[in-house]
PDB file of N, CA and C in Angstrom:
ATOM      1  N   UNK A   1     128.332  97.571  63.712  1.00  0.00           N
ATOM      2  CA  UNK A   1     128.727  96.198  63.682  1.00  0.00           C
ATOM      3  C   UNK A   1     128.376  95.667  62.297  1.00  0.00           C
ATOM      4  N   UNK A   2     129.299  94.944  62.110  1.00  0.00           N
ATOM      5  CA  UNK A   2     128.949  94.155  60.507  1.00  0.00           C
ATOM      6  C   UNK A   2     129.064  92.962  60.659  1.00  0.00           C
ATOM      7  N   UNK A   3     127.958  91.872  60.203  1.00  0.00           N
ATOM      8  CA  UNK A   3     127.230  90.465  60.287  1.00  0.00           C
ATOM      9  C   UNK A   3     127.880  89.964  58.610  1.00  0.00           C
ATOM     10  N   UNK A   4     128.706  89.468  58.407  1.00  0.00           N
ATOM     11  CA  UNK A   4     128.708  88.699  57.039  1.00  0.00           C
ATOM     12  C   UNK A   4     128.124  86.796  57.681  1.00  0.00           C
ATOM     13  N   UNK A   5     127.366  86.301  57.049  1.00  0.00           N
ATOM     14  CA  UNK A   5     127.041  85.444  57.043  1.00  0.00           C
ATOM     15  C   UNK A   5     126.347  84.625  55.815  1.00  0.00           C
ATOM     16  N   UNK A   6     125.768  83.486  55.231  1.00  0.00           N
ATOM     17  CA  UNK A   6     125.844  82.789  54.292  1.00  0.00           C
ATOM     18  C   UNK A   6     125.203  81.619  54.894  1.00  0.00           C
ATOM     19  N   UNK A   7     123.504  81.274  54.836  1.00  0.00           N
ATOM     20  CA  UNK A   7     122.853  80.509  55.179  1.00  0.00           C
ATOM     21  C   UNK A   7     122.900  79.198  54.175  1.00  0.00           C
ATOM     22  N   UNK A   8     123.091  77.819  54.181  1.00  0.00           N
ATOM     23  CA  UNK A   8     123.057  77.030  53.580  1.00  0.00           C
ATOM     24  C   UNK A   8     122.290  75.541  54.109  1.00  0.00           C
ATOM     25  N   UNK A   9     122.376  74.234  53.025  1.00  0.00           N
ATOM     26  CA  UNK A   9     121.901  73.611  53.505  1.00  0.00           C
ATOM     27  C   UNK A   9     122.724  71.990  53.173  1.00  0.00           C
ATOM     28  N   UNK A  10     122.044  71.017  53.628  1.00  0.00           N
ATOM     29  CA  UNK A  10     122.979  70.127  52.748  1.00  0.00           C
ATOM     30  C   UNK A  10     122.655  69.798  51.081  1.00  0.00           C
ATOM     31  N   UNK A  11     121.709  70.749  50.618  1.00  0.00           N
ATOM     32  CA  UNK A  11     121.895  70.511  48.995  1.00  0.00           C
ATOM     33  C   UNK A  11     122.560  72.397  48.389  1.00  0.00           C
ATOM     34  N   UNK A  12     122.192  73.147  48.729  1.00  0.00           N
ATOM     35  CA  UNK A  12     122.009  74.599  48.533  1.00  0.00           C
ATOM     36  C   UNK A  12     122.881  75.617  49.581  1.00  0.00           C
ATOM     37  N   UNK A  13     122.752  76.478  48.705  1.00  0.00           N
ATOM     38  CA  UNK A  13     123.715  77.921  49.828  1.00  0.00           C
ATOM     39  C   UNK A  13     123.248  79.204  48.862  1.00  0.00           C
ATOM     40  N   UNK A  14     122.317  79.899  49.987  1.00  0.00           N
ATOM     41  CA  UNK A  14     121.843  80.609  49.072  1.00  0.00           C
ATOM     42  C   UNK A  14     123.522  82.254  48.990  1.00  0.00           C
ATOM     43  N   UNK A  15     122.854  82.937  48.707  1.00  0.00           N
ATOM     44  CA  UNK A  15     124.401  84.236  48.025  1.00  0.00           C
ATOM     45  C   UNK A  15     124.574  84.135  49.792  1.00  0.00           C
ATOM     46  N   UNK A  16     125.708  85.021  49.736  1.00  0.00           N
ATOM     47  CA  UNK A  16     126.384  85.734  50.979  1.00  0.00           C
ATOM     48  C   UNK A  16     125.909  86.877  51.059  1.00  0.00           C
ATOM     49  N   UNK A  17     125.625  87.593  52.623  1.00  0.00           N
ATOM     50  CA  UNK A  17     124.715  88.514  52.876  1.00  0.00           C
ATOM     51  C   UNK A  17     125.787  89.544  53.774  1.00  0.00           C
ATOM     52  N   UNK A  18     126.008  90.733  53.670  1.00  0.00           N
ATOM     53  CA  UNK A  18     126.092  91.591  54.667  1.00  0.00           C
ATOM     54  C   UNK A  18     125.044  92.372  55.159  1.00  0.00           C
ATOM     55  N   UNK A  19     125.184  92.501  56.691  1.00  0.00           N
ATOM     56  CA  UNK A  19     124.352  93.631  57.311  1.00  0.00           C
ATOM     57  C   UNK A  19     125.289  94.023  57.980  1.00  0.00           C
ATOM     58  N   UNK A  20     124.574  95.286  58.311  1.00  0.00           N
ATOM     59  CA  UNK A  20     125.575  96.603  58.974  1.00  0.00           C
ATOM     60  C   UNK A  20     123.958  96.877  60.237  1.00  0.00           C
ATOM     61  N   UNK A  21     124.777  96.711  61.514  1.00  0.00           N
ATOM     62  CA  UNK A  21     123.869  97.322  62.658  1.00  0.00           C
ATOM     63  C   UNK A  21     124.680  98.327  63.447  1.00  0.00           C
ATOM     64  N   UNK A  22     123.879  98.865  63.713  1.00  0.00           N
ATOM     65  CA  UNK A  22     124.154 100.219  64.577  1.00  0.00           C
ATOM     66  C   UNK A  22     123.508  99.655  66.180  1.00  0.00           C
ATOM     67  N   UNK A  23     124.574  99.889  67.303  1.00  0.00           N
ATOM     68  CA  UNK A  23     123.926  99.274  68.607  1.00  0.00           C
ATOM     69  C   UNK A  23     124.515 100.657  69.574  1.00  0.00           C
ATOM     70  N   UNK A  24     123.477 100.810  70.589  1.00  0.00           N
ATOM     71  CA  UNK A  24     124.371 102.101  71.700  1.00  0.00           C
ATOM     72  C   UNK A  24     124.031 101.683  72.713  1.00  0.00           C
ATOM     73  N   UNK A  25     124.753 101.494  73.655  1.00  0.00           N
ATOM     74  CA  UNK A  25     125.063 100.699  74.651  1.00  0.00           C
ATOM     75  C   UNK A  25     125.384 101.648  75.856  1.00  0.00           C
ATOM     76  N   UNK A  26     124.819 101.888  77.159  1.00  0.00           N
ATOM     77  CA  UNK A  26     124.526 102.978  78.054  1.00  0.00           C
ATOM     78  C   UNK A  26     125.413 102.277  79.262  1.00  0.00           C
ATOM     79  N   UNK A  27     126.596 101.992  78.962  1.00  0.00           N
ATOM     80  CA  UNK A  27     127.628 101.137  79.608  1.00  0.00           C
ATOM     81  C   UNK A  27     128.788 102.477  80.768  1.00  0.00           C
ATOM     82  N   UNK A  28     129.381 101.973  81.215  1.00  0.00           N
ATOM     83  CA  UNK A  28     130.549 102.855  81.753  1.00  0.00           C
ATOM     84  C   UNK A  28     131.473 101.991  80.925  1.00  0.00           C
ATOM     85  N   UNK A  29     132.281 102.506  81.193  1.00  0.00           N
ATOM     86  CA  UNK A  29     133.938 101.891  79.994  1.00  0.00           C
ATOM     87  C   UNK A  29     134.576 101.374  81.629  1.00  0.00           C
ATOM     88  N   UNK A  30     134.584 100.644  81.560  1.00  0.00           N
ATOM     89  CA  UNK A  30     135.139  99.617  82.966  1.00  0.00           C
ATOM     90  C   UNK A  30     135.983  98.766  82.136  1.00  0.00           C
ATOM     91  N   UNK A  31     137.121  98.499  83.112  1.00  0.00           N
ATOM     92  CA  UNK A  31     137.372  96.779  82.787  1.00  0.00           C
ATOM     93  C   UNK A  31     137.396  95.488  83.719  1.00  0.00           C
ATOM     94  N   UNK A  32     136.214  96.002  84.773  1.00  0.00           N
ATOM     95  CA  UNK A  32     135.821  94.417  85.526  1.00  0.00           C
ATOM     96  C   UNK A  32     134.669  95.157  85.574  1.00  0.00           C
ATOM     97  N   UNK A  33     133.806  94.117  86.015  1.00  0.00           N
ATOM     98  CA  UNK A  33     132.268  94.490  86.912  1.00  0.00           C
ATOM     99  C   UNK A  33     132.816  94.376  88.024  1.00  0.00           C
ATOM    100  N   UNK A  34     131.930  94.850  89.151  1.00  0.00           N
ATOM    101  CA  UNK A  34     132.095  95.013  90.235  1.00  0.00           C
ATOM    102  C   UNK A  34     131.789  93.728  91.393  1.00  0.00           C
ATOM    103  N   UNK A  35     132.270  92.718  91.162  1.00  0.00           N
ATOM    104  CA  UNK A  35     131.709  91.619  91.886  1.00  0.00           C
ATOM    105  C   UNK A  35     132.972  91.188  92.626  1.00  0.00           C
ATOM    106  N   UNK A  36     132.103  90.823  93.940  1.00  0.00           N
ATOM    107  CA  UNK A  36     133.145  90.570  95.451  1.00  0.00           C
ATOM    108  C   UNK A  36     134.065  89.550  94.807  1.00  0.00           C
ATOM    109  N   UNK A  37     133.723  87.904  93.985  1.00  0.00           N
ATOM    110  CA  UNK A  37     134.579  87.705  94.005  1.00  0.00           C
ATOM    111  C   UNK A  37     135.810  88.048  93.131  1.00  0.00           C
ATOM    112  N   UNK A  38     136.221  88.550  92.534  1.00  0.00           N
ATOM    113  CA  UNK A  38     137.349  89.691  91.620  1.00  0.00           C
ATOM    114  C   UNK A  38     138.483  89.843  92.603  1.00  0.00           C
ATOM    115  N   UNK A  39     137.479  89.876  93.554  1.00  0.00           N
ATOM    116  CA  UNK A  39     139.028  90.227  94.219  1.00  0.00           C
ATOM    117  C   UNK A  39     139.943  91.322  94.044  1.00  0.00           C
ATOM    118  N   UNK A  40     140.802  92.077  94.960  1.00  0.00           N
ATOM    119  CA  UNK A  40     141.489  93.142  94.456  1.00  0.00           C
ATOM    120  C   UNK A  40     142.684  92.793  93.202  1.00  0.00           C
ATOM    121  N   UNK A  41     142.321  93.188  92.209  1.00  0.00           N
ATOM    122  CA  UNK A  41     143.416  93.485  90.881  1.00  0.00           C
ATOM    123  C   UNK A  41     144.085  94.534  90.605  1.00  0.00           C
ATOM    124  N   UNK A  42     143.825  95.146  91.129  1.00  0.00           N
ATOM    125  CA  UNK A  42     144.265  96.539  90.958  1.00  0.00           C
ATOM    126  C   UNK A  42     143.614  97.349  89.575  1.00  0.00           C
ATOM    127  N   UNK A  43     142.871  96.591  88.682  1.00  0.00           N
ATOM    128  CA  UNK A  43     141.618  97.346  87.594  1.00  0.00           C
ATOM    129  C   UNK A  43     140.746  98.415  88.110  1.00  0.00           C
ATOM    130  N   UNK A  44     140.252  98.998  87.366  1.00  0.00           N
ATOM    131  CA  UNK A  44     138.868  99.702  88.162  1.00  0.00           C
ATOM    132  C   UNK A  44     138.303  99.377  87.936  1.00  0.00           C
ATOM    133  N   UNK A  45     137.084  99.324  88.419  1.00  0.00           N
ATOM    134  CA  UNK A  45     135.636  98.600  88.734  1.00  0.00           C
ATOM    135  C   UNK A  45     134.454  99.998  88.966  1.00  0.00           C
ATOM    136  N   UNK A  46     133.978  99.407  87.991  1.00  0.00           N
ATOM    137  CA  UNK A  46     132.428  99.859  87.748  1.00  0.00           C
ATOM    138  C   UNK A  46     131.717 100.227  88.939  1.00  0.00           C
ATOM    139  N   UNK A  47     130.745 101.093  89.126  1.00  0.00           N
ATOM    140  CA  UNK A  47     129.842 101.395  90.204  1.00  0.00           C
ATOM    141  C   UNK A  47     128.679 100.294  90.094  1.00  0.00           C
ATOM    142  N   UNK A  48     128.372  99.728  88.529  1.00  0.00           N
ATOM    143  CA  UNK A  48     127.068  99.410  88.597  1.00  0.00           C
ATOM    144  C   UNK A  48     127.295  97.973  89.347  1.00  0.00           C
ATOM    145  N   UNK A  49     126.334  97.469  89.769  1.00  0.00           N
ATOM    146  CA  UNK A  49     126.495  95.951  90.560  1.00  0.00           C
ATOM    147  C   UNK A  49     126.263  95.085  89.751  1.00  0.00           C
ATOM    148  N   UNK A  50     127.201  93.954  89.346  1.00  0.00           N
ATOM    149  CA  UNK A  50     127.103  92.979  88.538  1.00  0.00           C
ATOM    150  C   UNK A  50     126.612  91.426  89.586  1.00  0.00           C
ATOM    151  N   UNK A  51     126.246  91.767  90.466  1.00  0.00           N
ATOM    152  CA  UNK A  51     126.058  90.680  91.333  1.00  0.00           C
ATOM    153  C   UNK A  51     124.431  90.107  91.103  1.00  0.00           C
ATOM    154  N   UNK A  52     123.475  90.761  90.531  1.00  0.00           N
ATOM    155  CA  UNK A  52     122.188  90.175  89.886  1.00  0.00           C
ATOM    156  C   UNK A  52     122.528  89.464  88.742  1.00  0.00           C
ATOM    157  N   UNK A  53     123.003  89.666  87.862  1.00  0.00           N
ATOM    158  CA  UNK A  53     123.402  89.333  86.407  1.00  0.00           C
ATOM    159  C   UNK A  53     124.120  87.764  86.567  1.00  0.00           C
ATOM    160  N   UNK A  54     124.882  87.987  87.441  1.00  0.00           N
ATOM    161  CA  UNK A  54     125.448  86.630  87.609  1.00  0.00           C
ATOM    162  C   UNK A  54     124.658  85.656  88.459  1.00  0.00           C
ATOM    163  N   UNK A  55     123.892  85.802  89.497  1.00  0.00           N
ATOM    164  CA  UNK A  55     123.044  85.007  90.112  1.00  0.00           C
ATOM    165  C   UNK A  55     122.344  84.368  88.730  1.00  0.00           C
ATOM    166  N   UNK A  56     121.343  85.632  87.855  1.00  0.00           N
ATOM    167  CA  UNK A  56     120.477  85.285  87.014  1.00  0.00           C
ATOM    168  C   UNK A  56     121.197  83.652  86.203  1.00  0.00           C
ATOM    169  N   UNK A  57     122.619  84.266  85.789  1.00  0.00           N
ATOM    170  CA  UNK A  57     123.408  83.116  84.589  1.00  0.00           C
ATOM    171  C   UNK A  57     123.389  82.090  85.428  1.00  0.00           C
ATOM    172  N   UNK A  58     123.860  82.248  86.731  1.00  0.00           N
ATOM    173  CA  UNK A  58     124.191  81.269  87.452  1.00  0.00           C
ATOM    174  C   UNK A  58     122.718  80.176  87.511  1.00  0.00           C
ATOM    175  N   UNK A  59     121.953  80.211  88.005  1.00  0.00           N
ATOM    176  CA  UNK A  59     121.010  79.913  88.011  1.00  0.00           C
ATOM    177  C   UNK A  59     120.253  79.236  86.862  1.00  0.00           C
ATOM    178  N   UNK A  60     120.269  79.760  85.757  1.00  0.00           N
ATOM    179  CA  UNK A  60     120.316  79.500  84.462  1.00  0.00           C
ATOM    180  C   UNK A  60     121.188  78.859  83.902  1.00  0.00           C
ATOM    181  N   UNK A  61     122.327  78.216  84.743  1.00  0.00           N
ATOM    182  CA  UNK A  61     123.414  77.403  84.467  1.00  0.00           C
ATOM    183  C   UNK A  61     123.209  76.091  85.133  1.00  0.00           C
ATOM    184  N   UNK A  62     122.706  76.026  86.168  1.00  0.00           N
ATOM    185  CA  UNK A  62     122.324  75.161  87.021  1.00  0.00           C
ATOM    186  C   UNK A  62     121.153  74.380  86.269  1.00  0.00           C
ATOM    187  N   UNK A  63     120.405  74.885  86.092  1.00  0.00           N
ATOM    188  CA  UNK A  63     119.009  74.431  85.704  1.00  0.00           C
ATOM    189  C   UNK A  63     119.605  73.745  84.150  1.00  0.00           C
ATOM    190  N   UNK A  64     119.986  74.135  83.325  1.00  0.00           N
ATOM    191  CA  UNK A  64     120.768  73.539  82.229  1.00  0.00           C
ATOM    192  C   UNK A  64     121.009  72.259  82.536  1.00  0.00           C
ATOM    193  N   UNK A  65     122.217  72.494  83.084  1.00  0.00           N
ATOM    194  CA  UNK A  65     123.686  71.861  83.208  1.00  0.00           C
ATOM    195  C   UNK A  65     123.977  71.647  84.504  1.00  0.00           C
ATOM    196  N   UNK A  66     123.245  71.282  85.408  1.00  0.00           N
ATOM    197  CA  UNK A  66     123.261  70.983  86.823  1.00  0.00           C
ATOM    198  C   UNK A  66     125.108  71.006  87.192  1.00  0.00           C
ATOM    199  N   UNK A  67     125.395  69.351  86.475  1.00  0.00           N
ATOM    200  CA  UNK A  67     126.769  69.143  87.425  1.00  0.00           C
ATOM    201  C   UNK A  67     127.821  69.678  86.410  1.00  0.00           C
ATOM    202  N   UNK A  68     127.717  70.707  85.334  1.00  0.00           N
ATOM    203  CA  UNK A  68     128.562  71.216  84.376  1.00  0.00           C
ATOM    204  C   UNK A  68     129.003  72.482  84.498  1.00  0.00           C
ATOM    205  N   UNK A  69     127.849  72.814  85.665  1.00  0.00           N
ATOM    206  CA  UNK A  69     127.834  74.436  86.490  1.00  0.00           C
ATOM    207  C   UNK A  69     128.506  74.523  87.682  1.00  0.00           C
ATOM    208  N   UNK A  70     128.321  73.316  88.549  1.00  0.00           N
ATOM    209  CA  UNK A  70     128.707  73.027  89.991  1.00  0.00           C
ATOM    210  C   UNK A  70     130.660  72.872  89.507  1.00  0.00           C
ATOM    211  N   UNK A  71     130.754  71.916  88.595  1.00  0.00           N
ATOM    212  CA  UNK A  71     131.918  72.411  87.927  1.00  0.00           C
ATOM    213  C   UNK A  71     132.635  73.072  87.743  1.00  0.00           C
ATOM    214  N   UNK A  72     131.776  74.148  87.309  1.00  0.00           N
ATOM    215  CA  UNK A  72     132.572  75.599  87.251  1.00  0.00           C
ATOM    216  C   UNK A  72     132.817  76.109  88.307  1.00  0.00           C
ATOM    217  N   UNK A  73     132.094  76.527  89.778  1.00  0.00           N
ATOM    218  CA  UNK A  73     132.036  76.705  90.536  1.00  0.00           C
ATOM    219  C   UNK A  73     133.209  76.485  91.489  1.00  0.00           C
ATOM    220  N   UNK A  74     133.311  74.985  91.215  1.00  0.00           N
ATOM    221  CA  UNK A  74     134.191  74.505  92.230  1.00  0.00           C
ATOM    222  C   UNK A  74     135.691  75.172  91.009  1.00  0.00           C
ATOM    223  N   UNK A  75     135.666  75.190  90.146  1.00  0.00           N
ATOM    224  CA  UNK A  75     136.851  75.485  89.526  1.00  0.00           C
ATOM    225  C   UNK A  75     137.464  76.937  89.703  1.00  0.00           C
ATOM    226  N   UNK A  76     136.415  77.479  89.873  1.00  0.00           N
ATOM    227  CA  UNK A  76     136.624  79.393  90.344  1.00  0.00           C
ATOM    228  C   UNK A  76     137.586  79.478  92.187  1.00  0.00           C
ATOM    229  N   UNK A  77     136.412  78.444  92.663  1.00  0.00           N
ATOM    230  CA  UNK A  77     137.118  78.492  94.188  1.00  0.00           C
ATOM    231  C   UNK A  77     138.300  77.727  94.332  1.00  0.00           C
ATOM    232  N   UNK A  78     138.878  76.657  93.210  1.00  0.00           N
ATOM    233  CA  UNK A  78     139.864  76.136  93.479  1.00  0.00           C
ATOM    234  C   UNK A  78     140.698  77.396  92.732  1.00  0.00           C
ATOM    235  N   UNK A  79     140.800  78.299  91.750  1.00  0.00           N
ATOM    236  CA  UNK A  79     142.026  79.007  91.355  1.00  0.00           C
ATOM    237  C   UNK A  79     141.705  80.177  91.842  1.00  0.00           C
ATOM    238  N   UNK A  80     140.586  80.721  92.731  1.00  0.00           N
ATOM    239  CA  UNK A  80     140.661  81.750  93.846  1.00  0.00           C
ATOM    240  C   UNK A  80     141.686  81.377  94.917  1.00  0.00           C
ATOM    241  N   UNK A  81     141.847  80.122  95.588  1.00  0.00           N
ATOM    242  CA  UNK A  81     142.626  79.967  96.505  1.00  0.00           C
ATOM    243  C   UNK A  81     143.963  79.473  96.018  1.00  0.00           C
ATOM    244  N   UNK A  82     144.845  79.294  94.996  1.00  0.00           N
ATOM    245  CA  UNK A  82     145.640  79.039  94.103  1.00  0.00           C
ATOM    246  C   UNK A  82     146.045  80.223  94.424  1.00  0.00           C
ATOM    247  N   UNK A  83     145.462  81.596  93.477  1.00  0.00           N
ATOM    248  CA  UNK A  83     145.516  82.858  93.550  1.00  0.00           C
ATOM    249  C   UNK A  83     146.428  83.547  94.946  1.00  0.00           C
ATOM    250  N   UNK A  84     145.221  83.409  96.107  1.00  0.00           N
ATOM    251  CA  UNK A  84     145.689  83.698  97.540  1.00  0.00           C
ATOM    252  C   UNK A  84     146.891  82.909  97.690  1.00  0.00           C
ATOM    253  N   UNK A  85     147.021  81.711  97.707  1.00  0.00           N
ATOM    254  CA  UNK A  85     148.363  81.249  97.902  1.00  0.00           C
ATOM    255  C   UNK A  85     149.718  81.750  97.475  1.00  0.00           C
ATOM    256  N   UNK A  86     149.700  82.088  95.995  1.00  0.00           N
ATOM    257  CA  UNK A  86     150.711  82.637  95.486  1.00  0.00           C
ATOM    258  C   UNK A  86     151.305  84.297  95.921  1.00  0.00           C
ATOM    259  N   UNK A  87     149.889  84.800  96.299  1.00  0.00           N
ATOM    260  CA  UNK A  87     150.430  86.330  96.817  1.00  0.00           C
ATOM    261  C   UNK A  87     150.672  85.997  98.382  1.00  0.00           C
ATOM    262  N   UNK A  88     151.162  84.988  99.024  1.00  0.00           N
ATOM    263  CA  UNK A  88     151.537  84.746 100.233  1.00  0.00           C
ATOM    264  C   UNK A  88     152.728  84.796 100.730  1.00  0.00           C
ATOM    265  N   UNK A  89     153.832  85.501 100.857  1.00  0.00           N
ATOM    266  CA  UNK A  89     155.009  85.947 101.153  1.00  0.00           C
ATOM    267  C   UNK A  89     155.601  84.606 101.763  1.00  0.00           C
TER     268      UNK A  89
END
């Protein structure tokens, strides 16, 4: 991965900096996590369980952003059932 960035201020900017990182990542090559609500897409889905990870954010979203989270929430279950509607013959 390569970081170009350029720290400044409102009088100064010091030079422009590259770094180069090296990251390895012990991932499966998925393209969903495996969480109930996903719903069938026809993607494949990962073995590992993404259902801790999201409690954790979730939770950590709440505590933030109380009614900015509940928000979201309700916005997932309103275009989950949007979703179902449209595949309804």
């Amino acid at each position: 991965m390569t970081v170009r960035y350029q720290a400044c201020d409102d009088a100064t900017c010091l030079m422009p900096r590259i770094d180069r990182f090296r990251l390895e990542v012990g991932l499966e090559s998925v393209d969903m996590p495996n969480l109930s609500f996903h719903g069938e897409t026809g993607q494949w889905k990962s073995t590992m369980d993404g259902a801790p990870h999201l409690r954790r954010s979730l939770l950590r979203q709440l505590r933030r952003h109380a009614i900015g989270a509940l928000r979201s929430i309700v916005q997932q279950i309103r275009l989950r059932l949007r979703g179902e509607r449209r595949r309804r013959p």
